[in-house]
PDB file of N, CA and C in Angstrom:
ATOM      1  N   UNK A   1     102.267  84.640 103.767  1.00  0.00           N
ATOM      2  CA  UNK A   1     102.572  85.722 102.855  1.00  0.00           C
ATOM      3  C   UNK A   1     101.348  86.630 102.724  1.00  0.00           C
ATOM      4  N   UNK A   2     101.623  87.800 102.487  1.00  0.00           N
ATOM      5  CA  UNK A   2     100.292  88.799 102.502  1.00  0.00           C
ATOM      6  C   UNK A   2      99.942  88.666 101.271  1.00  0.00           C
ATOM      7  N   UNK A   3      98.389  89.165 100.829  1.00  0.00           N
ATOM      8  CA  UNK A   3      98.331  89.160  99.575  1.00  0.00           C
ATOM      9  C   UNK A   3      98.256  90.575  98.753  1.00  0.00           C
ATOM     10  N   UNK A   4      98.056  90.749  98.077  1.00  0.00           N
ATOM     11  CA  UNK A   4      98.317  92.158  97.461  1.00  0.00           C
ATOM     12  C   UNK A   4      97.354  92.793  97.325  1.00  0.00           C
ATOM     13  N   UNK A   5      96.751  93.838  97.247  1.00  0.00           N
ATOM     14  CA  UNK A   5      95.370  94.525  97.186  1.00  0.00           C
ATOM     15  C   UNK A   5      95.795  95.283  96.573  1.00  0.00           C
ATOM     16  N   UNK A   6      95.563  94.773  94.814  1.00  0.00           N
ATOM     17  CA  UNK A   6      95.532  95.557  93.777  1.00  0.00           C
ATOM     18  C   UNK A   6      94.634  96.732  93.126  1.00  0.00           C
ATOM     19  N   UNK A   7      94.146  97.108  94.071  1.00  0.00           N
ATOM     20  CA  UNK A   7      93.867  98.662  94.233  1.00  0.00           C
ATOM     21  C   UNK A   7      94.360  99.363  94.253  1.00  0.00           C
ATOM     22  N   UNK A   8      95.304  99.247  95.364  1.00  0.00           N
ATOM     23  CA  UNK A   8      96.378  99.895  95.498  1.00  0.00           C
ATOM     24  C   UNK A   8      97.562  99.867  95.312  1.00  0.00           C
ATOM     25  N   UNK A   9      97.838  99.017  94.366  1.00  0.00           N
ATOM     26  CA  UNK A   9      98.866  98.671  93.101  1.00  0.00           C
ATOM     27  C   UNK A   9      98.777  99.505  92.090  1.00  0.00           C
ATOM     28  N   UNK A  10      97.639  99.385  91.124  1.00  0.00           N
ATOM     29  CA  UNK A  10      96.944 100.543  90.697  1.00  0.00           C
ATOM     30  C   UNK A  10      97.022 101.990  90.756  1.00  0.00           C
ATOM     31  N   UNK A  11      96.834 102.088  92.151  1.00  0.00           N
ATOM     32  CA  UNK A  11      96.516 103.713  92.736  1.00  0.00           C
ATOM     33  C   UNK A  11      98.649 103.935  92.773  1.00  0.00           C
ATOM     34  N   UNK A  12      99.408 103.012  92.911  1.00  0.00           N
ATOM     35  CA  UNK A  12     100.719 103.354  93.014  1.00  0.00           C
ATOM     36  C   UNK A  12     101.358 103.397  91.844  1.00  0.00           C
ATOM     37  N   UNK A  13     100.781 103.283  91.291  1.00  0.00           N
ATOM     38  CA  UNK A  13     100.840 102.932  89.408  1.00  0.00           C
ATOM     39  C   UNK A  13     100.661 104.199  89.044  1.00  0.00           C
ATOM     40  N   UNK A  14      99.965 105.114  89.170  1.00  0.00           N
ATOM     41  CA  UNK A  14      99.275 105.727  88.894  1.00  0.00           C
ATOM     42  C   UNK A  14      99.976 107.393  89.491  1.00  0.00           C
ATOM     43  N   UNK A  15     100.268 107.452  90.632  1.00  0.00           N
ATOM     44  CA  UNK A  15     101.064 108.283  91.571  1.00  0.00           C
ATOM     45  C   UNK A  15     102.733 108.034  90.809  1.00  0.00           C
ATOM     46  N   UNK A  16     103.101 107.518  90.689  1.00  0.00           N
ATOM     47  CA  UNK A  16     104.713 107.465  89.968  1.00  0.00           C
ATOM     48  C   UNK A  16     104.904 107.515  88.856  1.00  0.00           C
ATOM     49  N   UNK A  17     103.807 107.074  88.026  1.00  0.00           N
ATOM     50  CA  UNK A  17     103.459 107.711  86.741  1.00  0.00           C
ATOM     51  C   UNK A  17     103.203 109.477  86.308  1.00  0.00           C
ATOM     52  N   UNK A  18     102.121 109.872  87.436  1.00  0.00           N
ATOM     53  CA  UNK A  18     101.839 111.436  87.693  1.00  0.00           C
ATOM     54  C   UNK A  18     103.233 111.902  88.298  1.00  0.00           C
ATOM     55  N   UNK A  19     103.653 111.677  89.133  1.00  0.00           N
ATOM     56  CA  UNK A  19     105.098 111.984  89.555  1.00  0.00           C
ATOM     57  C   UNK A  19     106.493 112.446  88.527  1.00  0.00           C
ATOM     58  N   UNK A  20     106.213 111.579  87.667  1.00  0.00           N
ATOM     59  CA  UNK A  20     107.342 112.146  86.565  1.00  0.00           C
ATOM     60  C   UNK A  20     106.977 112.374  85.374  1.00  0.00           C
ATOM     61  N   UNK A  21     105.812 113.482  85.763  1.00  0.00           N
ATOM     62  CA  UNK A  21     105.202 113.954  84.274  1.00  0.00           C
ATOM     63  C   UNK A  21     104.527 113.098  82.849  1.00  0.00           C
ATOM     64  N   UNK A  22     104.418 111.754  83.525  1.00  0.00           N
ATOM     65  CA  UNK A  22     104.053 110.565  82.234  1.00  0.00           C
ATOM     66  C   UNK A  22     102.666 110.966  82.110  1.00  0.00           C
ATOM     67  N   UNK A  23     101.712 111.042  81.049  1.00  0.00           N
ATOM     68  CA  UNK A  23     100.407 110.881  80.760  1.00  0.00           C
ATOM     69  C   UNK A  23      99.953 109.472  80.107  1.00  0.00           C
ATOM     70  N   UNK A  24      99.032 109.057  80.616  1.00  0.00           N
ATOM     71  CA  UNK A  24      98.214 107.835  80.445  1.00  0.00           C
ATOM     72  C   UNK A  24      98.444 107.563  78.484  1.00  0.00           C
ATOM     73  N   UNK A  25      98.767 108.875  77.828  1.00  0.00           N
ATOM     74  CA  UNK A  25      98.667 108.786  76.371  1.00  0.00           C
ATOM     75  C   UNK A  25      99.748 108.179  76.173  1.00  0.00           C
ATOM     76  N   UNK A  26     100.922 108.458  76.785  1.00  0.00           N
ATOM     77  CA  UNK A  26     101.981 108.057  76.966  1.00  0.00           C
ATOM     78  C   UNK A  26     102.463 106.653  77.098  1.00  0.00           C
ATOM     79  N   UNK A  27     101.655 106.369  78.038  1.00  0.00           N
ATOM     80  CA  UNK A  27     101.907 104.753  78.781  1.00  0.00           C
ATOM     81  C   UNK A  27     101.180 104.059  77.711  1.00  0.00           C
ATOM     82  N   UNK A  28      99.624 104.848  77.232  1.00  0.00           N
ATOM     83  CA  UNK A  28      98.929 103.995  75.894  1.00  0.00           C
ATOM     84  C   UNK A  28     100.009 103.275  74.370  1.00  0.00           C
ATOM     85  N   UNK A  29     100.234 104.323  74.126  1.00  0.00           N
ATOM     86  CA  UNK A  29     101.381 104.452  73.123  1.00  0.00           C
ATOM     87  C   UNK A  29     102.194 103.488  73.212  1.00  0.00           C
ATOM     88  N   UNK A  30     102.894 103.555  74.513  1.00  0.00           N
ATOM     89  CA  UNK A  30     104.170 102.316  74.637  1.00  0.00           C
ATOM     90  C   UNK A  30     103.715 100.929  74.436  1.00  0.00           C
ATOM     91  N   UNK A  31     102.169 101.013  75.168  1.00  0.00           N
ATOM     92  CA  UNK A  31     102.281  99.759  75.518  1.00  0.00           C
ATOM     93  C   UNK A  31     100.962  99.163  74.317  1.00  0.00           C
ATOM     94  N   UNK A  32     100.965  99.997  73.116  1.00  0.00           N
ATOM     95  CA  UNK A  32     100.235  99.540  72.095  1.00  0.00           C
ATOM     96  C   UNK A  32      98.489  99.123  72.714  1.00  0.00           C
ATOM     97  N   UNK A  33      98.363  99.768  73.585  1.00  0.00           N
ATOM     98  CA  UNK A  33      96.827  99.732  74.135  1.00  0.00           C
ATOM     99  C   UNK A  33      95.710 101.575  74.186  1.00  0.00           C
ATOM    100  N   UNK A  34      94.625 101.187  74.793  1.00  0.00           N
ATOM    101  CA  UNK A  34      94.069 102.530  74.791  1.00  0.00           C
ATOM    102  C   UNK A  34      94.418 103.004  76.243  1.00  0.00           C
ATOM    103  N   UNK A  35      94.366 104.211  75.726  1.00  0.00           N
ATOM    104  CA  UNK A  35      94.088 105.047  77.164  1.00  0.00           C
ATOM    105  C   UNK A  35      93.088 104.711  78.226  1.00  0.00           C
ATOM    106  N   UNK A  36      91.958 104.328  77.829  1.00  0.00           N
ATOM    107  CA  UNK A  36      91.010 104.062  79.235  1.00  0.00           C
ATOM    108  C   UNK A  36      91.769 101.923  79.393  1.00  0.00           C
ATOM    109  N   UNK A  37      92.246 101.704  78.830  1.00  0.00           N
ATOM    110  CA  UNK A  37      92.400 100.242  79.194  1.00  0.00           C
ATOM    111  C   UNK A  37      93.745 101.231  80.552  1.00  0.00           C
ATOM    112  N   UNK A  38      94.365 102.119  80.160  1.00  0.00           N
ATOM    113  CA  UNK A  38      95.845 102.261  81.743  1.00  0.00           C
ATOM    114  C   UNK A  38      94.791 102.737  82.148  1.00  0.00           C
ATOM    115  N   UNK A  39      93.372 103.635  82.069  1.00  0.00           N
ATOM    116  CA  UNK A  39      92.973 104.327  83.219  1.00  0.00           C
ATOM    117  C   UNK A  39      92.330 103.187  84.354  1.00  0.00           C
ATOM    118  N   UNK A  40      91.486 102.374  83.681  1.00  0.00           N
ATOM    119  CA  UNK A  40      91.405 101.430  84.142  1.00  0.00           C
ATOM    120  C   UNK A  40      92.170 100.041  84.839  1.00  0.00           C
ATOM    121  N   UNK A  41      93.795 100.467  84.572  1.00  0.00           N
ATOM    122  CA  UNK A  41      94.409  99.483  85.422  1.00  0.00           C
ATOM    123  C   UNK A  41      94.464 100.441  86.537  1.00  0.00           C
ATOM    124  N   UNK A  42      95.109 101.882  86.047  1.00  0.00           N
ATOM    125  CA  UNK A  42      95.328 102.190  87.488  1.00  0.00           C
ATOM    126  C   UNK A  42      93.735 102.517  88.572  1.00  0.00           C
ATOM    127  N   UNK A  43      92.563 102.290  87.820  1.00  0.00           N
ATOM    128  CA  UNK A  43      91.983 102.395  89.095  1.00  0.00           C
ATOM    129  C   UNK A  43      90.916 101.667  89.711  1.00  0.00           C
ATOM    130  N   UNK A  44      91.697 100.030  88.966  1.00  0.00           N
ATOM    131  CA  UNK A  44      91.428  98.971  89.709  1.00  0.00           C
ATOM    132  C   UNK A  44      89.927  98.233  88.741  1.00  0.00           C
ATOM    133  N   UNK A  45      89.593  98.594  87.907  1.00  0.00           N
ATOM    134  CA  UNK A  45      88.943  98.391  86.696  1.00  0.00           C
ATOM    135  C   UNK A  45      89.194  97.348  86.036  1.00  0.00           C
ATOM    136  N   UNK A  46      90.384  96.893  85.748  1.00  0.00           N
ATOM    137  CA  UNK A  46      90.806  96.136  84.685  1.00  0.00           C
ATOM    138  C   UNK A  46      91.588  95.264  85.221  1.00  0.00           C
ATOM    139  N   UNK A  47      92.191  94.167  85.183  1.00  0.00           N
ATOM    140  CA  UNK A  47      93.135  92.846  85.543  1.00  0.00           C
ATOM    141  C   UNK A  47      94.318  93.524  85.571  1.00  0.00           C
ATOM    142  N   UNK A  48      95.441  93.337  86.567  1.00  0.00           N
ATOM    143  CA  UNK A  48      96.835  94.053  86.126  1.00  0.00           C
ATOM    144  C   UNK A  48      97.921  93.029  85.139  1.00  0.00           C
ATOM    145  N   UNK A  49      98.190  93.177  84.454  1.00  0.00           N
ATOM    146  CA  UNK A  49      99.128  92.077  83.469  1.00  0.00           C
ATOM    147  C   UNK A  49     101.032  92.010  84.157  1.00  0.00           C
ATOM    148  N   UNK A  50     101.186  91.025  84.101  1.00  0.00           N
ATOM    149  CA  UNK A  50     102.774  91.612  84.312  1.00  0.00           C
ATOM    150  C   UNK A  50     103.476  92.100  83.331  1.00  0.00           C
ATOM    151  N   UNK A  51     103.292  92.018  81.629  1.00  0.00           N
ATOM    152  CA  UNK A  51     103.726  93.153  81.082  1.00  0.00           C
ATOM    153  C   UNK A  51     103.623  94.381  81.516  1.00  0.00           C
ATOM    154  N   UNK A  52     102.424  95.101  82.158  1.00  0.00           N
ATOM    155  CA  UNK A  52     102.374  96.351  82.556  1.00  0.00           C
ATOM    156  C   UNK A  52     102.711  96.719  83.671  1.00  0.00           C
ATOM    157  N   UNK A  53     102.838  95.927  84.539  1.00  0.00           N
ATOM    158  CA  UNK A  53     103.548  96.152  86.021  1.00  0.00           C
ATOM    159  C   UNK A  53     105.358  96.023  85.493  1.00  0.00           C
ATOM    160  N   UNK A  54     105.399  95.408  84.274  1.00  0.00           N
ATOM    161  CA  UNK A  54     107.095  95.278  84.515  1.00  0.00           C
ATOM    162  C   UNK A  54     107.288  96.907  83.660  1.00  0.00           C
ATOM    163  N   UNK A  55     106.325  97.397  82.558  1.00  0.00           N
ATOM    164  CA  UNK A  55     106.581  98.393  82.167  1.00  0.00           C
ATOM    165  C   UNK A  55     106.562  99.425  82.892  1.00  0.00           C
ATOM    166  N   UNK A  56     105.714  99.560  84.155  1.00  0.00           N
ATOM    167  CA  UNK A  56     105.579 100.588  84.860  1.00  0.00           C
ATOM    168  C   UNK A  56     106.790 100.772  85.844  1.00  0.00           C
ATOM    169  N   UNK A  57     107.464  99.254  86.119  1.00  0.00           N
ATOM    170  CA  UNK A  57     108.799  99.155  86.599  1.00  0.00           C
ATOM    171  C   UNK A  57     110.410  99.884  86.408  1.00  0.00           C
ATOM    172  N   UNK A  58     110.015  99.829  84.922  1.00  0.00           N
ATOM    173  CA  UNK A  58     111.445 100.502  83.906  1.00  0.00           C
ATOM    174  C   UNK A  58     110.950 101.993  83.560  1.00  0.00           C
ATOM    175  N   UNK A  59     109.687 102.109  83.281  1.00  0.00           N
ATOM    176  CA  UNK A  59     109.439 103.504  83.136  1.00  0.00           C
ATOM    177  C   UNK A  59     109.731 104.407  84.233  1.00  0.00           C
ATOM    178  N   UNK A  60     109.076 103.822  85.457  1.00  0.00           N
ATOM    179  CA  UNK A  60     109.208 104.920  86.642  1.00  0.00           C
ATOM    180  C   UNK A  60     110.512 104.906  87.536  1.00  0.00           C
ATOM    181  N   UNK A  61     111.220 103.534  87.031  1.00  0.00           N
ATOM    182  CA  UNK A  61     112.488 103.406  87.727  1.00  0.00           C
ATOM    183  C   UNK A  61     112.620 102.714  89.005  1.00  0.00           C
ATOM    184  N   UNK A  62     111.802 102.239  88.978  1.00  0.00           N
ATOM    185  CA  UNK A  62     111.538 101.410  90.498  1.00  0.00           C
ATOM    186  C   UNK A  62     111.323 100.141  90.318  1.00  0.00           C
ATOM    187  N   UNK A  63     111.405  99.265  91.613  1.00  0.00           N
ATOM    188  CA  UNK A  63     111.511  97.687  91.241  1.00  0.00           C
ATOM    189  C   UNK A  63     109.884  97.594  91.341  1.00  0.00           C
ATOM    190  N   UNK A  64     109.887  96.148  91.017  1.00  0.00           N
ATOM    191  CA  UNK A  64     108.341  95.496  90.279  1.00  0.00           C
ATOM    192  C   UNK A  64     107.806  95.636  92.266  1.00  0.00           C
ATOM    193  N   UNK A  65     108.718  95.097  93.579  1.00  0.00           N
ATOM    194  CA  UNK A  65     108.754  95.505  94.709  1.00  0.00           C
ATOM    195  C   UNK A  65     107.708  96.071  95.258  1.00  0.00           C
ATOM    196  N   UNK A  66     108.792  97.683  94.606  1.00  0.00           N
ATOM    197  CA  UNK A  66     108.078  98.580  95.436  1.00  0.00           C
ATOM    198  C   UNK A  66     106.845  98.841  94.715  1.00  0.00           C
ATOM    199  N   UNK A  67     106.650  98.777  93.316  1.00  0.00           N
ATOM    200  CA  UNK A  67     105.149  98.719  93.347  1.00  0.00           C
ATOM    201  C   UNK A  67     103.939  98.038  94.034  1.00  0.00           C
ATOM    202  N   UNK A  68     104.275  96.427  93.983  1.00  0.00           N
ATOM    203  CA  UNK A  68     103.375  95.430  94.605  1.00  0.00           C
ATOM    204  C   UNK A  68     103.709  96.074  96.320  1.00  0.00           C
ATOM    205  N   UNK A  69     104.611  96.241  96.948  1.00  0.00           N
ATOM    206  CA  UNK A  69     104.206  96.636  97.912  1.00  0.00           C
ATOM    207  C   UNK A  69     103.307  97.654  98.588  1.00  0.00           C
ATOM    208  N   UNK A  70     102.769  98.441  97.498  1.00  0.00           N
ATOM    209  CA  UNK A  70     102.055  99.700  97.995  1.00  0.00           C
ATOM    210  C   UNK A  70     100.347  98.670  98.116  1.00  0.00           C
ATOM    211  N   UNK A  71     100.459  97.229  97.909  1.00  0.00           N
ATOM    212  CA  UNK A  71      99.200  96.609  98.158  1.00  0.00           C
ATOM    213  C   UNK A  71      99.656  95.328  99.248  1.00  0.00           C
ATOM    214  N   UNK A  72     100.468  95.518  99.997  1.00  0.00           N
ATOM    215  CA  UNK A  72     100.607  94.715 101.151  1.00  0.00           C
ATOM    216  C   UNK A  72     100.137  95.327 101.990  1.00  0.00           C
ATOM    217  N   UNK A  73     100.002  94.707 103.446  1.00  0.00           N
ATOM    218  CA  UNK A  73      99.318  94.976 103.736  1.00  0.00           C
ATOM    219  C   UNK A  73     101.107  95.216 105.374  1.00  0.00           C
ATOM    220  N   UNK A  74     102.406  96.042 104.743  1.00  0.00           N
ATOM    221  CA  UNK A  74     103.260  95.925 105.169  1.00  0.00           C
ATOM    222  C   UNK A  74     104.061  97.581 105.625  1.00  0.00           C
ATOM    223  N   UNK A  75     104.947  97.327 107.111  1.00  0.00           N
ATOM    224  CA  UNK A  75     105.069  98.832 107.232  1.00  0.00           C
ATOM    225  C   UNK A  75     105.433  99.748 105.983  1.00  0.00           C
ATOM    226  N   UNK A  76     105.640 101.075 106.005  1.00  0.00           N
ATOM    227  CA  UNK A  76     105.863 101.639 104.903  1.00  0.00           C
ATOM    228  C   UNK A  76     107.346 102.175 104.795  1.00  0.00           C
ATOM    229  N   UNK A  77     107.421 101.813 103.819  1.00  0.00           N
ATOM    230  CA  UNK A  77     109.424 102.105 104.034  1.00  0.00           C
ATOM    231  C   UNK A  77     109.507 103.723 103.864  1.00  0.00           C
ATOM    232  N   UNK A  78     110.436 104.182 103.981  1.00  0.00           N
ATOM    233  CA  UNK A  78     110.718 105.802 104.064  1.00  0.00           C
ATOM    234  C   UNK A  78     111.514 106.372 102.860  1.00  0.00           C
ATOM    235  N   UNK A  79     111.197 107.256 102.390  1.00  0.00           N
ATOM    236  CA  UNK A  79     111.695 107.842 101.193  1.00  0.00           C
ATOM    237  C   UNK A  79     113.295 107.079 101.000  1.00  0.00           C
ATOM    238  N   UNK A  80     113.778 107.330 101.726  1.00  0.00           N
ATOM    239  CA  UNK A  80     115.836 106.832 101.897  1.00  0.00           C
ATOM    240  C   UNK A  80     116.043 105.428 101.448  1.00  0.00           C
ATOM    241  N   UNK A  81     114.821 104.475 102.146  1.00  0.00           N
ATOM    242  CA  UNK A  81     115.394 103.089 102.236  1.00  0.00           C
ATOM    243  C   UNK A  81     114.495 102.701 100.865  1.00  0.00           C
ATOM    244  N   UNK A  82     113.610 103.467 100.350  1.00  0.00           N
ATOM    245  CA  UNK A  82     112.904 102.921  99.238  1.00  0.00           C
ATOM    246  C   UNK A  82     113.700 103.215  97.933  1.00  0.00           C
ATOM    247  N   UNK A  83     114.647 104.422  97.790  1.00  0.00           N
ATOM    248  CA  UNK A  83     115.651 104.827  97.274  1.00  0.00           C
ATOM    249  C   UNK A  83     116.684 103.880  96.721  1.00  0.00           C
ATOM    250  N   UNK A  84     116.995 103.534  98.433  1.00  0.00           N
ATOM    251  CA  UNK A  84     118.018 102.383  98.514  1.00  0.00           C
ATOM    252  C   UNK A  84     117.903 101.377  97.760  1.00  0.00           C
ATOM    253  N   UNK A  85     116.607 100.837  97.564  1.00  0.00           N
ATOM    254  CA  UNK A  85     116.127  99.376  97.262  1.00  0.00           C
ATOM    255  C   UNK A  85     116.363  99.498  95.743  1.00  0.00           C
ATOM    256  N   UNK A  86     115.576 100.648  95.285  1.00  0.00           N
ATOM    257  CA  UNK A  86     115.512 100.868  93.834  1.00  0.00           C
ATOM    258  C   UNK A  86     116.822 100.972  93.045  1.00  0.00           C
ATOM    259  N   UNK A  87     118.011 101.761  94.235  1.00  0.00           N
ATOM    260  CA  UNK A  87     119.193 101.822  93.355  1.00  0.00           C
ATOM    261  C   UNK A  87     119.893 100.210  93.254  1.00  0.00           C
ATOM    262  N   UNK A  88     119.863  99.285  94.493  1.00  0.00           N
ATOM    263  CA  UNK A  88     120.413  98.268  94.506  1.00  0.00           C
ATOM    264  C   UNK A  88     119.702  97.011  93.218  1.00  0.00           C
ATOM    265  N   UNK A  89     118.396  97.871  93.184  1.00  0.00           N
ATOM    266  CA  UNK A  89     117.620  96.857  91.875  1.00  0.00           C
ATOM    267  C   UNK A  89     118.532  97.048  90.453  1.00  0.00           C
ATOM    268  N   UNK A  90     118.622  98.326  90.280  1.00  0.00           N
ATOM    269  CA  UNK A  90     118.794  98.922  89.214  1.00  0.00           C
ATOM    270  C   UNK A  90     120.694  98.655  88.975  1.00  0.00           C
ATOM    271  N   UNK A  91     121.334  98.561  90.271  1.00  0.00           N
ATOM    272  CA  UNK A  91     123.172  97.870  89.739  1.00  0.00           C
ATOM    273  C   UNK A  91     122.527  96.559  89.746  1.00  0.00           C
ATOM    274  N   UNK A  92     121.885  95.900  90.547  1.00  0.00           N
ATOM    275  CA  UNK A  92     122.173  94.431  90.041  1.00  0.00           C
ATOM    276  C   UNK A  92     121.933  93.982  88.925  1.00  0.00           C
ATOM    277  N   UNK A  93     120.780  94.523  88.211  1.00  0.00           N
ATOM    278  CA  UNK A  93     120.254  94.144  86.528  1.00  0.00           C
ATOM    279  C   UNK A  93     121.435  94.359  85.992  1.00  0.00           C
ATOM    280  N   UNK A  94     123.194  94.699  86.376  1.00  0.00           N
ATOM    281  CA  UNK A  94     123.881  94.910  85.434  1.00  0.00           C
ATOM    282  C   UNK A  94     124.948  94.067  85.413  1.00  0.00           C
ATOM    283  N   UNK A  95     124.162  92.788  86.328  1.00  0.00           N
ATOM    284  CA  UNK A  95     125.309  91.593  86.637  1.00  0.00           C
ATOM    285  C   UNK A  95     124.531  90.724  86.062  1.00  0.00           C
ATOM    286  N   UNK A  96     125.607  90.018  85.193  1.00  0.00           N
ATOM    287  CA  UNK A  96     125.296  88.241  84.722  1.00  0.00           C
ATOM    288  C   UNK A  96     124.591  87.401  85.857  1.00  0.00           C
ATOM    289  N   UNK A  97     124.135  86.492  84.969  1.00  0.00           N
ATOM    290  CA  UNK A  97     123.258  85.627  85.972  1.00  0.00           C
ATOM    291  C   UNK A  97     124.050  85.225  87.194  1.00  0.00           C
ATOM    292  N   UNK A  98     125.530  84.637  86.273  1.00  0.00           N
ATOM    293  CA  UNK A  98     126.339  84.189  87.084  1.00  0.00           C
ATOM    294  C   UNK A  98     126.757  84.739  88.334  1.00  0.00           C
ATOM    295  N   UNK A  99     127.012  85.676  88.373  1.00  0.00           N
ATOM    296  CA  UNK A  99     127.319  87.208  88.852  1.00  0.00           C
ATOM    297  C   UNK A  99     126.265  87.269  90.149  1.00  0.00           C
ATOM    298  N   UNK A 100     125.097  86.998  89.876  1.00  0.00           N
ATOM    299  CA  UNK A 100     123.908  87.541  90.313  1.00  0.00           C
ATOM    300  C   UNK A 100     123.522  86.493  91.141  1.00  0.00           C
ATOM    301  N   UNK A 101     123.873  85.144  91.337  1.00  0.00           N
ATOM    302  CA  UNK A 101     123.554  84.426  92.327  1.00  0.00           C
ATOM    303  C   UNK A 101     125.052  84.106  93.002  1.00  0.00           C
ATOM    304  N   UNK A 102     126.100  84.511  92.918  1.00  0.00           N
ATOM    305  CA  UNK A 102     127.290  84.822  93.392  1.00  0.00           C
ATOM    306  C   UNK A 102     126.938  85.657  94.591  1.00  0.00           C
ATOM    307  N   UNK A 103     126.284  86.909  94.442  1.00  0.00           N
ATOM    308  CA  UNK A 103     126.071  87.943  94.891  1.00  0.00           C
ATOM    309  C   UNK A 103     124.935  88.066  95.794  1.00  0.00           C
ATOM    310  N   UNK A 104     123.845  87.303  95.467  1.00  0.00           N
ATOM    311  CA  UNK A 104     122.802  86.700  96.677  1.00  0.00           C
ATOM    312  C   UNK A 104     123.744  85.425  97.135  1.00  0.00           C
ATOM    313  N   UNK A 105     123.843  84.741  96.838  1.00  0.00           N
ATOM    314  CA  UNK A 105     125.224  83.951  98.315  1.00  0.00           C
ATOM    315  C   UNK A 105     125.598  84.664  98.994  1.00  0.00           C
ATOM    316  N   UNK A 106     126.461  85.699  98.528  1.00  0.00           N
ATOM    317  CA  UNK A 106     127.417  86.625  99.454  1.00  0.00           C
ATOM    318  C   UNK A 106     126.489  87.217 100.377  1.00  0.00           C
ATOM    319  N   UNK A 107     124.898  87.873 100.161  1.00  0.00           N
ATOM    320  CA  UNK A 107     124.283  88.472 100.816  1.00  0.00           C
ATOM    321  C   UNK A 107     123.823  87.486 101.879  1.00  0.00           C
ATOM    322  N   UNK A 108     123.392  86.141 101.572  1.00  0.00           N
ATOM    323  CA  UNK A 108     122.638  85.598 102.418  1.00  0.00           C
ATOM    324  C   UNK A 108     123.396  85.337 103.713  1.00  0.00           C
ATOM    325  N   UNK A 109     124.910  84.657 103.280  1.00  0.00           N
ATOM    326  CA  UNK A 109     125.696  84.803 104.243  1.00  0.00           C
ATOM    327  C   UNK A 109     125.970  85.599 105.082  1.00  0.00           C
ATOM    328  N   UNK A 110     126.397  87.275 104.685  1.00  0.00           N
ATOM    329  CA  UNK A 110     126.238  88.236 105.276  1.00  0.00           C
ATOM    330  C   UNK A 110     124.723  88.361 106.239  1.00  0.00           C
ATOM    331  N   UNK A 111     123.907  88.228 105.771  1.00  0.00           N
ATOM    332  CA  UNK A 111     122.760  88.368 106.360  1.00  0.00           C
ATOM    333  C   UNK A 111     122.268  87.341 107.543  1.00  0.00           C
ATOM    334  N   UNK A 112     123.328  86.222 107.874  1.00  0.00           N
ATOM    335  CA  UNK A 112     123.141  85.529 108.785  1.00  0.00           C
ATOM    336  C   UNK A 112     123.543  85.651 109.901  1.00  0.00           C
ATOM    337  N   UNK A 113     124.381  86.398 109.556  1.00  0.00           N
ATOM    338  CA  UNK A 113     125.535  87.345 111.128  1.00  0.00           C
ATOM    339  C   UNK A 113     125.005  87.960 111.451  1.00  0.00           C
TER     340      UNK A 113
END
């Protein structure tokens, strides 16, 4: 498994945040911290928490994924299929658990053909 180079976790943190107009005051606020504690996650300063990687998840709309992937060390997916991923994240959170390993069965199977 690769490991993550949270630098650039950070630095992707940071780009999708700037991307949809969020300011660091912003992200402070939510997440009941200071402003230089996000400046410092996003630029590799500070420990990343998974509270703040899952907040940066729901805020920017993207899976926890595609963030950690911007620190693999893995090809880079293309605007379409990163799209893809995020919308398929975002219906499945709207299935029961039950539902939800129903539905990885069905995939894995599919995915063996």
């Amino acid at each position: 498994m690769n490991e993550v180079d949270f630098s650039k976790v950070g630095l992707k943190m940071k780009q999708l945040r700037s991307e949809r107009g969020i300011t660091q005051e912003q992200v402070a606020k939510d997440l009941n911290c200071t402003v230089p504690f996000v400046s410092n996650v996003e630029n590799n300063r500070a420990k990343l928490n998974l509270r703040v990687l899952l907040y940066y998840s729901k805020l920017c709309n993207v899976s926890v994924d595609t963030i950690l992937d911007a620190g693999r060390d893995l090809p880079p997916l293309d605007e379409k299929e990163r799209q893809l991923n995020d919308e398929v994240l975002n219906v499945f959170r709207g299935f029961s658990v039950a539902e939800k390993e129903k539905i990885i069965k069905m995939l894995r199977i599919w995915q063996e053909k």
